[in-house]
Protein backbone atom coordinates (compact mmCIF):
# COMPACT_ATOMS: atom_id res chain seq x y z
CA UNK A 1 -17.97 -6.65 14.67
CA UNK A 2 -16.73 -3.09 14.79
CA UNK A 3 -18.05 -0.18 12.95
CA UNK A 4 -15.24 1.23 11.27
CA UNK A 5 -15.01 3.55 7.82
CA UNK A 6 -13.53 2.94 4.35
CA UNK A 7 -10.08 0.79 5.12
CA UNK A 8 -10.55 -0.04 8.63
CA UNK A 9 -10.61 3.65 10.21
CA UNK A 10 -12.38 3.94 13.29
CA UNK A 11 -15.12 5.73 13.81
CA UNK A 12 -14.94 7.54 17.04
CA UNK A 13 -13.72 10.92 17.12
CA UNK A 14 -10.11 11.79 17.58
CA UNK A 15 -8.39 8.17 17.17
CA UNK A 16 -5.08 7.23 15.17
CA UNK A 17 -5.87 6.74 11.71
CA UNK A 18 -4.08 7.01 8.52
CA UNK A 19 -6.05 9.11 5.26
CA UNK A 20 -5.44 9.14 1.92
CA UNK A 21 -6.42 12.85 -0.18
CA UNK A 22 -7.08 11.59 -3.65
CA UNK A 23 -7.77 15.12 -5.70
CA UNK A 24 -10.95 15.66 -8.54
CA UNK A 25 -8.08 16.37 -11.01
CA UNK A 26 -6.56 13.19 -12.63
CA UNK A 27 -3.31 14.06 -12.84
CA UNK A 28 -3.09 15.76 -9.06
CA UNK A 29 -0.41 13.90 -6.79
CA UNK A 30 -2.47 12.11 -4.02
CA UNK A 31 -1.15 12.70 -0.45
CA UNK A 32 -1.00 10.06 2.82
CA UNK A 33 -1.03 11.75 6.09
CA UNK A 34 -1.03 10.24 9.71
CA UNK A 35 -3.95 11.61 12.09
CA UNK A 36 -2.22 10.74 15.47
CA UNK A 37 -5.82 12.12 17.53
CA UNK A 38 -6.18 13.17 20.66
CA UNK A 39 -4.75 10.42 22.44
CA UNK A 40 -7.60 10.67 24.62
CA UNK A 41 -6.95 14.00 25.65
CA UNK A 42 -9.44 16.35 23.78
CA UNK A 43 -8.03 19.63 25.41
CA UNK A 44 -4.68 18.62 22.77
CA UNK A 45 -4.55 19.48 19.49
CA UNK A 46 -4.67 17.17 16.69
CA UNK A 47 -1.02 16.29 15.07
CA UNK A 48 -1.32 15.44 11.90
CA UNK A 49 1.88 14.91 9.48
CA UNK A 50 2.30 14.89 5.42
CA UNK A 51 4.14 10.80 5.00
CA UNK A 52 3.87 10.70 1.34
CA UNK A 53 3.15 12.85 -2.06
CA UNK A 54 2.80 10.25 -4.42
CA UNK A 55 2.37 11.30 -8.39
CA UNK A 56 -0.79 9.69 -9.62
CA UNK A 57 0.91 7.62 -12.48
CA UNK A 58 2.34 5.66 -9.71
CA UNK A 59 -0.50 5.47 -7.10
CA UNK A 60 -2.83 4.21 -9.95
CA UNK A 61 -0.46 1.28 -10.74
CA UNK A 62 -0.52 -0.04 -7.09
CA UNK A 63 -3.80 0.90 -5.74
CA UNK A 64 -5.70 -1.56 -6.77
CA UNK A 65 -3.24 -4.26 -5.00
CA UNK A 66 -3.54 -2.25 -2.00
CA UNK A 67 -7.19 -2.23 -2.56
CA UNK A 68 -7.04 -6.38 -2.54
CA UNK A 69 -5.00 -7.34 -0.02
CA UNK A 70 -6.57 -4.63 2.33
CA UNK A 71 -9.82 -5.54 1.78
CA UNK A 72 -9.24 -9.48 1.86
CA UNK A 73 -7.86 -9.06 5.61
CA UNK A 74 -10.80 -6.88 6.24
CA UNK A 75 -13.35 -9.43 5.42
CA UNK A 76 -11.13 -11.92 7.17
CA UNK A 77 -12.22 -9.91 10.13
CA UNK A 78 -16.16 -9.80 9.24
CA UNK A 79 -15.25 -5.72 8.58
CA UNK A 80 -16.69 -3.93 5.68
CA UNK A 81 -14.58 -2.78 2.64
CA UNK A 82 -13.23 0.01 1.34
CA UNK A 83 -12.42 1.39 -1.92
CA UNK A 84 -10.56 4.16 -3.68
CA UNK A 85 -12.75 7.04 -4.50
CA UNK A 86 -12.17 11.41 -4.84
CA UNK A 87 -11.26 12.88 -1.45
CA UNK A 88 -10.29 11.66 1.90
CA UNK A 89 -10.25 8.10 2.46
CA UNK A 90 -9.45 7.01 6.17
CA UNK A 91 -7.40 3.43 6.80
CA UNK A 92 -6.44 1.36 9.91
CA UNK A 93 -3.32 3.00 11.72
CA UNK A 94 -1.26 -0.76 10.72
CA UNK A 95 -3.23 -0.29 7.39
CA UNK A 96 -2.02 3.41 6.92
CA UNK A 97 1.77 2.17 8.05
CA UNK A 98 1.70 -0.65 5.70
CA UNK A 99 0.70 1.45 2.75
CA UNK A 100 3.02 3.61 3.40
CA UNK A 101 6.11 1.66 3.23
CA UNK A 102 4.58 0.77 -0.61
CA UNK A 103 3.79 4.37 -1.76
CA UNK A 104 7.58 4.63 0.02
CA UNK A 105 9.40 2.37 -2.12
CA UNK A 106 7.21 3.37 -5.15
CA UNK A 107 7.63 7.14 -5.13
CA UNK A 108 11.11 7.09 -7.08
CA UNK A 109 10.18 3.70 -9.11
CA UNK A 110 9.04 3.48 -13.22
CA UNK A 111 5.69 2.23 -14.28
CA UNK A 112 6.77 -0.98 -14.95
CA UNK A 113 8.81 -1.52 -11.47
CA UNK A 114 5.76 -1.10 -9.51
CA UNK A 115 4.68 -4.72 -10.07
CA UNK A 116 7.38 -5.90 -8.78
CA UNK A 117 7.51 -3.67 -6.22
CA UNK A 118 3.81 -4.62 -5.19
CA UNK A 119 4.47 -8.42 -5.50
CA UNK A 120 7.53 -8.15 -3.13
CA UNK A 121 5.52 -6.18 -1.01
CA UNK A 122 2.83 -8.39 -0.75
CA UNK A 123 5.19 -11.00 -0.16
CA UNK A 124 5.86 -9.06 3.45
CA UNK A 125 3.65 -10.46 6.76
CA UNK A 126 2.12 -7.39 7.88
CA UNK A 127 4.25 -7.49 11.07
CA UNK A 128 7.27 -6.88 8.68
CA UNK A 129 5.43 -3.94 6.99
CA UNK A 130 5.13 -2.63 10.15
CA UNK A 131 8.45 -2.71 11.25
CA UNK A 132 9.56 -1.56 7.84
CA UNK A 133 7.75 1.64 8.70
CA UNK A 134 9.11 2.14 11.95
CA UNK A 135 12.46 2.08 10.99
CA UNK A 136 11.78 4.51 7.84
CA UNK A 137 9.45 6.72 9.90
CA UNK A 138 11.81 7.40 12.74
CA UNK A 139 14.75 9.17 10.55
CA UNK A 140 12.98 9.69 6.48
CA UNK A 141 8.98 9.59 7.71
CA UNK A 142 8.19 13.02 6.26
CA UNK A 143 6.86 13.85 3.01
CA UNK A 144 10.26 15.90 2.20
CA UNK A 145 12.75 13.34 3.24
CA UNK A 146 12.49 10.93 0.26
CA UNK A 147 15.90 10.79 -0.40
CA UNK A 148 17.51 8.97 2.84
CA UNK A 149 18.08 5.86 4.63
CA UNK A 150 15.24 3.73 4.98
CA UNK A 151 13.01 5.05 2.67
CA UNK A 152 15.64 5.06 -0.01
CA UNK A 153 16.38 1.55 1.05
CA UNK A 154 13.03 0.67 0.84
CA UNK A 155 12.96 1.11 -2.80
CA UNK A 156 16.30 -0.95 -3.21
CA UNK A 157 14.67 -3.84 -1.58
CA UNK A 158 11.53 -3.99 -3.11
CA UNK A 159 12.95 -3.24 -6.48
CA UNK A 160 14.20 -5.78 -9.39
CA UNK A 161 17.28 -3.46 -8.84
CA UNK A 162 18.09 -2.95 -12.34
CA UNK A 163 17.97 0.73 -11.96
CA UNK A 164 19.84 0.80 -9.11
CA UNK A 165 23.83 2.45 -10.29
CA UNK A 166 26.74 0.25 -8.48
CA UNK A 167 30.13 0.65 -9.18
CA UNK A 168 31.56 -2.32 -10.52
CA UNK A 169 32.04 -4.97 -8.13
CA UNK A 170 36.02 -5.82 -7.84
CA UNK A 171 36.72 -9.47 -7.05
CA UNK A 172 38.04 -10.19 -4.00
CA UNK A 173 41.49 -12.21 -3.85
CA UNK A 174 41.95 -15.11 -2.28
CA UNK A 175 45.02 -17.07 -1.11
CA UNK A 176 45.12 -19.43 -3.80
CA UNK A 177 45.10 -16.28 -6.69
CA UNK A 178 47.20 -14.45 -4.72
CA UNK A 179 50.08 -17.63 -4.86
CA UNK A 180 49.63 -17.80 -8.43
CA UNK A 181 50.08 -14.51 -9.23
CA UNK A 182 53.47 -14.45 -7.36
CA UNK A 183 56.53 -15.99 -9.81
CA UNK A 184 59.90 -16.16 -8.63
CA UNK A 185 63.33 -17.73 -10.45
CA UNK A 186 62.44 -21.12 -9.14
CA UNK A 187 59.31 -21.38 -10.95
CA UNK A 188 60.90 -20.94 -14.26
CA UNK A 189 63.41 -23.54 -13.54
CA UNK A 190 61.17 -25.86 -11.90
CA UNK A 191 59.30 -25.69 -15.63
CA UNK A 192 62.33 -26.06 -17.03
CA UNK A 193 62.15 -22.21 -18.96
CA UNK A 194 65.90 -21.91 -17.71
């Protein structure tokens, strides 16, 4: 068994980890960064990049999912827990990835949507989470690029959709409506009209 901290995090200095800033105040957004490390090169400064401001109305209706399912695969793994609490809370890099492409797909969502965002999402093998956040990392991963590709897509999928504004969908002809809708002389006197 490894010693690791809150969700997973490792506990050696300078490794790839995901953390979560929850603020003191309520109704503060919280923020998910990546810690990328030192990538065993000390003499390199950390990168560290802003994923995700989430509002808190949102973050407290799927955080304690997140809480669950994290924590279930933890034990799984004879790990300790983790929990939610007022300041920095370190996950697993595939833990940090996967909870992103959640707080992702909930950041433009109602209330009410987030369950069925969070049911959908837990519906996804980590491996798809993870690829999920590859693709919306690579072009949308920042905290300022919520309104593009993947990570608008993200809330499209994992949606009921009944927010989402389509045109109307047109009907596509086929052959047989297409025949129908073309009369000539013959038909009438084929009917006997003439």
């Amino acid at each position: 068994m490894s010693i690791t901290k809150d969700f997973g995090a490792p506990t050696e200095f300078g490794m790839h980890h995901f953390y979560v800033e929850i603020p003191a105040t309520p109704r503060d957004a919280i923020r998910i960064f990546e810690d990328f490390g030192f990538d065993g090169d000390e003499a390199h400064r950390e990168t560290i990049e802003c994923r995700l401001v989430l509002a808190r109305e949102l973050w407290t209706k799927i955080r304690d999912d997140i809480r669950r399912d994290f924590n279930a695969r933890l034990k799984n793994k004879k790990q300790s827990t983790g929990s939610w609490k007022t300041g920095k809370v370190k996950l697993d890099r595939f833990l940090g990835k996967e909870l992103c492409v959640l707080g992702w797909a909930a950041e433009h969502a109602s209330p009410e949507e987030c369950l069925v965002i969070c049911q959908k999402w837990m519906a996804l093998r980590p491996e798809e989470r993870w690829w999920l956040y590859s693709k919306t990392a690579s072009e949308a991963g920042q905290d300022n690029q919520s309104l593009r590709g993947w990570r608008k897509a993200l809330y499209c999928a994992l949606s009921d959709g009944t927010n989402i504004r389509l045109g109307p969908k047109k009907e596509a002809k086929t052959k047989k409506k297409r025949q129908e809708q073309k009369v000539t002389l013959f038909d009438f006197i084929e009917k006997g009209d003439i």
